[in-house]
Protein backbone atom coordinates (compact mmCIF):
# COMPACT_ATOMS: atom_id res chain seq x y z
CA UNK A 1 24.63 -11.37 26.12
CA UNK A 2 21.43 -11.63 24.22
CA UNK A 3 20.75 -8.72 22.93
CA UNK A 4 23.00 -7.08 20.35
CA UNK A 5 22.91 -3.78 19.73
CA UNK A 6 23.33 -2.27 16.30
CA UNK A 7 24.62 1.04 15.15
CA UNK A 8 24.00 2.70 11.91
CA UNK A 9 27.74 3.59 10.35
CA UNK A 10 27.01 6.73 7.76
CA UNK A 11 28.69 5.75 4.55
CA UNK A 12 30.01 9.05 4.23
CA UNK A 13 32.22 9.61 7.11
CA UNK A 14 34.06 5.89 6.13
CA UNK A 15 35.89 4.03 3.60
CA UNK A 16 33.78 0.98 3.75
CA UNK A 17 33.62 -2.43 6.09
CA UNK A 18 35.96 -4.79 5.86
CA UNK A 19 37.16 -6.88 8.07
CA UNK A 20 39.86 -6.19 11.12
CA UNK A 21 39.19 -2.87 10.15
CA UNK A 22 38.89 -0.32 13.16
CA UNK A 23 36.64 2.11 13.44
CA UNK A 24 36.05 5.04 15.65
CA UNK A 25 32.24 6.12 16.83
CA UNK A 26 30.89 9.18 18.10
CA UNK A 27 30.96 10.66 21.30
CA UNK A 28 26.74 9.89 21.54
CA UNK A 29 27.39 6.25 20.26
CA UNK A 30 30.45 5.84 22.92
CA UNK A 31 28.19 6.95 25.27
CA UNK A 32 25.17 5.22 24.42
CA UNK A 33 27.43 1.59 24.58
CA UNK A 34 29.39 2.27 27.59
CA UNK A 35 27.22 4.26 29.80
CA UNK A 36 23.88 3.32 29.10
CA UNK A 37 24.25 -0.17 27.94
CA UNK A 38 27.58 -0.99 30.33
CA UNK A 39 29.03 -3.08 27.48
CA UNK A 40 32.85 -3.42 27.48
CA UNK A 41 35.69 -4.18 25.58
CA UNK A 42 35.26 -7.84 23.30
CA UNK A 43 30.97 -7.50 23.99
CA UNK A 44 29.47 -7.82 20.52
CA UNK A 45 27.87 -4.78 18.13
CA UNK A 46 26.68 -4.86 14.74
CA UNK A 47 27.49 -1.83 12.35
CA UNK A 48 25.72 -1.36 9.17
CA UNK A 49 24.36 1.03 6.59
CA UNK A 50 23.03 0.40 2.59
CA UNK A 51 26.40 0.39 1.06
CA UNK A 52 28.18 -2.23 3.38
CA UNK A 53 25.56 -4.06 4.44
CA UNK A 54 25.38 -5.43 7.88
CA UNK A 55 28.80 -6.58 9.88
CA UNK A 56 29.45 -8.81 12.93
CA UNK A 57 31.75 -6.62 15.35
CA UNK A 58 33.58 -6.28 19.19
CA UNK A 59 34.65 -3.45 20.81
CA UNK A 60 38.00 -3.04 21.14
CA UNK A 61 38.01 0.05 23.40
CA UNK A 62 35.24 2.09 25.22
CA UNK A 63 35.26 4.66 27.82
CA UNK A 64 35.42 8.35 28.65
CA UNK A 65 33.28 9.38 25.29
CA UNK A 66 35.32 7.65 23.46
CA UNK A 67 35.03 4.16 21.78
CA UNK A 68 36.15 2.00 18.77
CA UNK A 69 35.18 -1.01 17.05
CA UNK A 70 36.95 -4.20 15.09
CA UNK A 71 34.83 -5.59 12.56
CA UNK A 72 35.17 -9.58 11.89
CA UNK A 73 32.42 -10.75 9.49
CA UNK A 74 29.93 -9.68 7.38
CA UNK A 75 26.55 -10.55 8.34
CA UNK A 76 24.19 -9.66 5.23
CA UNK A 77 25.10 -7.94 1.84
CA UNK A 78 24.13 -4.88 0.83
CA UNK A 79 20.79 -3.88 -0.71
CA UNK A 80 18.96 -2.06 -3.41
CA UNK A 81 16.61 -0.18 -0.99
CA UNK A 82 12.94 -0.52 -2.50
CA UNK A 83 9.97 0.72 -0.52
CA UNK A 84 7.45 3.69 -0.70
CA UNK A 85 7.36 7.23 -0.31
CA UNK A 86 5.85 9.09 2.18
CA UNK A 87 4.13 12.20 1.80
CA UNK A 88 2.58 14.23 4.41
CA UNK A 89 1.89 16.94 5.86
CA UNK A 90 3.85 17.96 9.56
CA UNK A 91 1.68 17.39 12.17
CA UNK A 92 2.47 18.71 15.90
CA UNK A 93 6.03 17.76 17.06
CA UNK A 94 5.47 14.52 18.69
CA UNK A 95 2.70 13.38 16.23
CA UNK A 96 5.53 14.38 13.26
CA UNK A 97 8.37 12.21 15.33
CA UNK A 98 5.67 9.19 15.47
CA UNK A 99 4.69 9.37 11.98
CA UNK A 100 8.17 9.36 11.13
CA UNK A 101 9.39 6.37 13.54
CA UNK A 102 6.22 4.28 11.98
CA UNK A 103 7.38 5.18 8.55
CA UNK A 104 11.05 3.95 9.03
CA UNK A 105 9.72 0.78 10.85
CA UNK A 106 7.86 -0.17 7.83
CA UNK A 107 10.62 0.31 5.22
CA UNK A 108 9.68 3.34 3.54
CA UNK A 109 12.63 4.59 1.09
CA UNK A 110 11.92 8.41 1.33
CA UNK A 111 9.92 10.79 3.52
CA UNK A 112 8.63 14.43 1.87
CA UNK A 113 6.91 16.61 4.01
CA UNK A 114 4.36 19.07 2.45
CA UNK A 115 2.89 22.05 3.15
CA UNK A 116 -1.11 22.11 2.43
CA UNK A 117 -4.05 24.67 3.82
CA UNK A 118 -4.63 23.06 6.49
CA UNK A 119 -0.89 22.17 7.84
CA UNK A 120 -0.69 22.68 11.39
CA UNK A 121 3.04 23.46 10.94
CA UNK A 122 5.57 24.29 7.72
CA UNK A 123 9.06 24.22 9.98
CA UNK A 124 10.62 20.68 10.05
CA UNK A 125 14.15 20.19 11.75
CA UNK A 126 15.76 17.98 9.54
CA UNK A 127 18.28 17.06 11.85
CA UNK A 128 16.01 15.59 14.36
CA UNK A 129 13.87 13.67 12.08
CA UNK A 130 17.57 12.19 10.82
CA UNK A 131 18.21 11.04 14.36
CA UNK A 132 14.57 9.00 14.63
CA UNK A 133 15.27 7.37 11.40
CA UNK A 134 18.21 6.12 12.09
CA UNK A 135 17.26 5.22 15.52
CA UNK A 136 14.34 3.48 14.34
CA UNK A 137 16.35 1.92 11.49
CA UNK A 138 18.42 0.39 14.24
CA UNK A 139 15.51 -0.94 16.21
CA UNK A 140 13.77 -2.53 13.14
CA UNK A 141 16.66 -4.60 11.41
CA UNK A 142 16.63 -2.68 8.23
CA UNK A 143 19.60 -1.96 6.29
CA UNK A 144 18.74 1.48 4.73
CA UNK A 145 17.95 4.95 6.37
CA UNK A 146 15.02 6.82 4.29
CA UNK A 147 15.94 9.84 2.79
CA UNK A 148 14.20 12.91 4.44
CA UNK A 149 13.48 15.11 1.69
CA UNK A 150 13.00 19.52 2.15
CA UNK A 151 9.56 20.70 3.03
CA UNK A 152 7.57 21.51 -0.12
CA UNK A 153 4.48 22.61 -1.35
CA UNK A 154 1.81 20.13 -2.07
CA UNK A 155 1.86 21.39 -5.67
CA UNK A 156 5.51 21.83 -5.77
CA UNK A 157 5.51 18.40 -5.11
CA UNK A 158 3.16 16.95 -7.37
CA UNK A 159 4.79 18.65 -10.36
CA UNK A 160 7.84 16.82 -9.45
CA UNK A 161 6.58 13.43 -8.75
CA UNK A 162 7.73 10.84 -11.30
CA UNK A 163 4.72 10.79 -14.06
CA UNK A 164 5.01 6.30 -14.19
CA UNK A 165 4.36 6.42 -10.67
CA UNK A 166 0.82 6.47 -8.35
CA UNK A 167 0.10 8.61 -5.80
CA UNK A 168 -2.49 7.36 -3.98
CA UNK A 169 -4.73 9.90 -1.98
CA UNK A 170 -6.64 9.58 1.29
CA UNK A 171 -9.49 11.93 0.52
CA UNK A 172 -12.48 9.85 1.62
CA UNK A 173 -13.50 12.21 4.29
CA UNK A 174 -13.88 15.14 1.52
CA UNK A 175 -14.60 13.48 -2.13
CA UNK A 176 -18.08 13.23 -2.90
CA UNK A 177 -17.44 9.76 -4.66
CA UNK A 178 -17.26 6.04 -3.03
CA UNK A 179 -13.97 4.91 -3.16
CA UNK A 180 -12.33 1.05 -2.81
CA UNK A 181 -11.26 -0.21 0.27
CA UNK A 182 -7.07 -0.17 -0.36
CA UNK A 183 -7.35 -3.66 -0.23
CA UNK A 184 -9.21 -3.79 -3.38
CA UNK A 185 -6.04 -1.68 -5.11
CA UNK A 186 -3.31 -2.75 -6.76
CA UNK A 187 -0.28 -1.36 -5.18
CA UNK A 188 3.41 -1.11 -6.48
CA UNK A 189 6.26 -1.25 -4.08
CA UNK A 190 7.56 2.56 -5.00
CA UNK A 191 4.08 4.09 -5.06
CA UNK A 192 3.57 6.81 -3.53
CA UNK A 193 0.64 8.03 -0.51
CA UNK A 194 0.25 11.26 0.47
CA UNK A 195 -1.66 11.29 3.79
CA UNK A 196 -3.08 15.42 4.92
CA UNK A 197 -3.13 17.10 7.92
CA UNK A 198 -5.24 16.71 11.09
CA UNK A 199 -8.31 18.84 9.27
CA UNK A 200 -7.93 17.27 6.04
CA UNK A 201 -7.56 18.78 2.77
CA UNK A 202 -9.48 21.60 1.21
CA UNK A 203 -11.87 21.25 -1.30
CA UNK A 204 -9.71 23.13 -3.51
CA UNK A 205 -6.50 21.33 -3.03
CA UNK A 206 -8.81 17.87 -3.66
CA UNK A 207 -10.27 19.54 -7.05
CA UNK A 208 -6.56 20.07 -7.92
CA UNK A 209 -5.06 16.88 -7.36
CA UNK A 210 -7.21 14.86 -8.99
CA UNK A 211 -6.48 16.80 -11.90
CA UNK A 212 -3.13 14.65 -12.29
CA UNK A 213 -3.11 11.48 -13.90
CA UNK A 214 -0.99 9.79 -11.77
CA UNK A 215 -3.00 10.62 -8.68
CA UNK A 216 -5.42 7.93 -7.22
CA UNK A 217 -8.17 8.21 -4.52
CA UNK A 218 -7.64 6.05 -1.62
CA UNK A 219 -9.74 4.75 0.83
CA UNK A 220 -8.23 3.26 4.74
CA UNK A 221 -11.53 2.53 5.95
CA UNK A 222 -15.14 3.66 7.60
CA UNK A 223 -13.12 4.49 10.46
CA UNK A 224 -11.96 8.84 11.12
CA UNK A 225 -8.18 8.01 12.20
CA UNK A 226 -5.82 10.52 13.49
CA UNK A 227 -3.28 11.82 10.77
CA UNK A 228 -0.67 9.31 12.47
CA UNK A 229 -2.83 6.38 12.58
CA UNK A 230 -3.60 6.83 8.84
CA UNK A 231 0.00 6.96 7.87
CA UNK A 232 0.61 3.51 9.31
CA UNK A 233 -2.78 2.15 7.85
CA UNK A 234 -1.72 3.38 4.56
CA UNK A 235 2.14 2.13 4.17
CA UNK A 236 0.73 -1.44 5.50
CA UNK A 237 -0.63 -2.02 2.75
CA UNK A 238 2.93 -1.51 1.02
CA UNK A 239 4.79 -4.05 3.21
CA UNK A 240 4.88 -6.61 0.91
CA UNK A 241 6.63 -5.58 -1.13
CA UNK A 242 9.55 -3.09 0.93
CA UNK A 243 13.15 -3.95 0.61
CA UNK A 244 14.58 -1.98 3.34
């Protein structure tokens, strides 16, 4: 078998890894190895999650919506998650789920949603966006699941952001100045970029932000990219330095 699947084990519903330790999986997960995957009992899986790191395991029963697993070894040790955050406002659903799935697969450690003037949506279900992550976790070796933070306001937000740390702002399609490339920026690894909705930001909300000292003007090109493109073109330039 070449392909080994690997399942995210939430740290809060165990003890810890350790090995010849048994442990029972959902009903979804059960599903997901027996049904849909047709593995069976002794076929490898790998659990992990940020406080046990990653762990070599068999199945030692699967079947009827239920299944367990025997860990034997551990794989990689546990990490200090380091990585961006995300800020943005919801887009439609399936944009919001593809911003989201990008996100994970480039290691960002936490995801805020905002709600600006121009937000085409201010209800998030938590829940769901929980499920991509860790699906997406899964799919991208990482060891760490971002943390999905509660819809706020943009300025909500801002007066909580950490006052050592950038924000970095694509405004170039509504700032009156020329603005760097992001390549010609100096980044740090738990920056922040806050990337607006489908019709931008207002004019207002612009004024305001760049009132903060922490904020930055960003630049991701010549090119007008959909609000999902631009999330991806602005945590690449992060990747560096992620430790996810």
């Amino acid at each position: 078998m070449s392909f080994v699947p690997r399942i995210y084990l939430n740290p809060d519903q165990c003890e810890g890894i350790q090995e010849q330790k048994i442990y029972q999986v959902s009903e979804d997960i059960a599903h997901y190895l027996g049904n849909v995957l047709r593995l069976t009992a002794k076929d490898p899986v790998v659990l992990f999650n940020e406080r046990d790191g990653e762990w070599q395991c068999v199945i030692e029963k699967i079947g009827k919506g239920k299944g367990s697993l025997c860990a034997q070894h551990q794989l990689r040790l546990p990490i200090v998650p380091f990585g961006p955050t995300l800020v943005f406002a919801p887009l439609k659903r399936d944009a919001t789920d593809l911003a989201v799935r990008m996100a994970t697969e480039l290691g960002v450690h936490t995801i805020q949603p905002v709600k600006t003037a121009y937000t085409n949506t201010h209800r998030i279900k938590e829940e769901r966006l929980q499920s991509i992550v860790v699906e997406a976790a899964e799919q991208s070796n990482r060891l760490t699941i971002p943390k999905i933070k509660p819809i706020l306001s943009l300025f909500d937000f801002c007066e909580k952001w950490p006052k050592d740390k950038t924000l970095w702002v694509a405004v170039e399609r509504c700032y009156e100045k020329q603005i760097p490339l992001a390549k010609d920026h100096r980044f740090r690894g738990d920056d922040g970029i806050l990337i607006g909705p489908e019709g931008g930001f207002d004019k207002i909300e612009i004024k305001n932000l760049l009132l903060y000292d922490f904020v930055q003007p960003l630049s991701l090109g010549n090119l007008i990219l959909k609000a999902e493109t631009a999330v991806v073109a602005g945590l690449a330039r992060f990747s560096q330095y992620v430790k996810a």
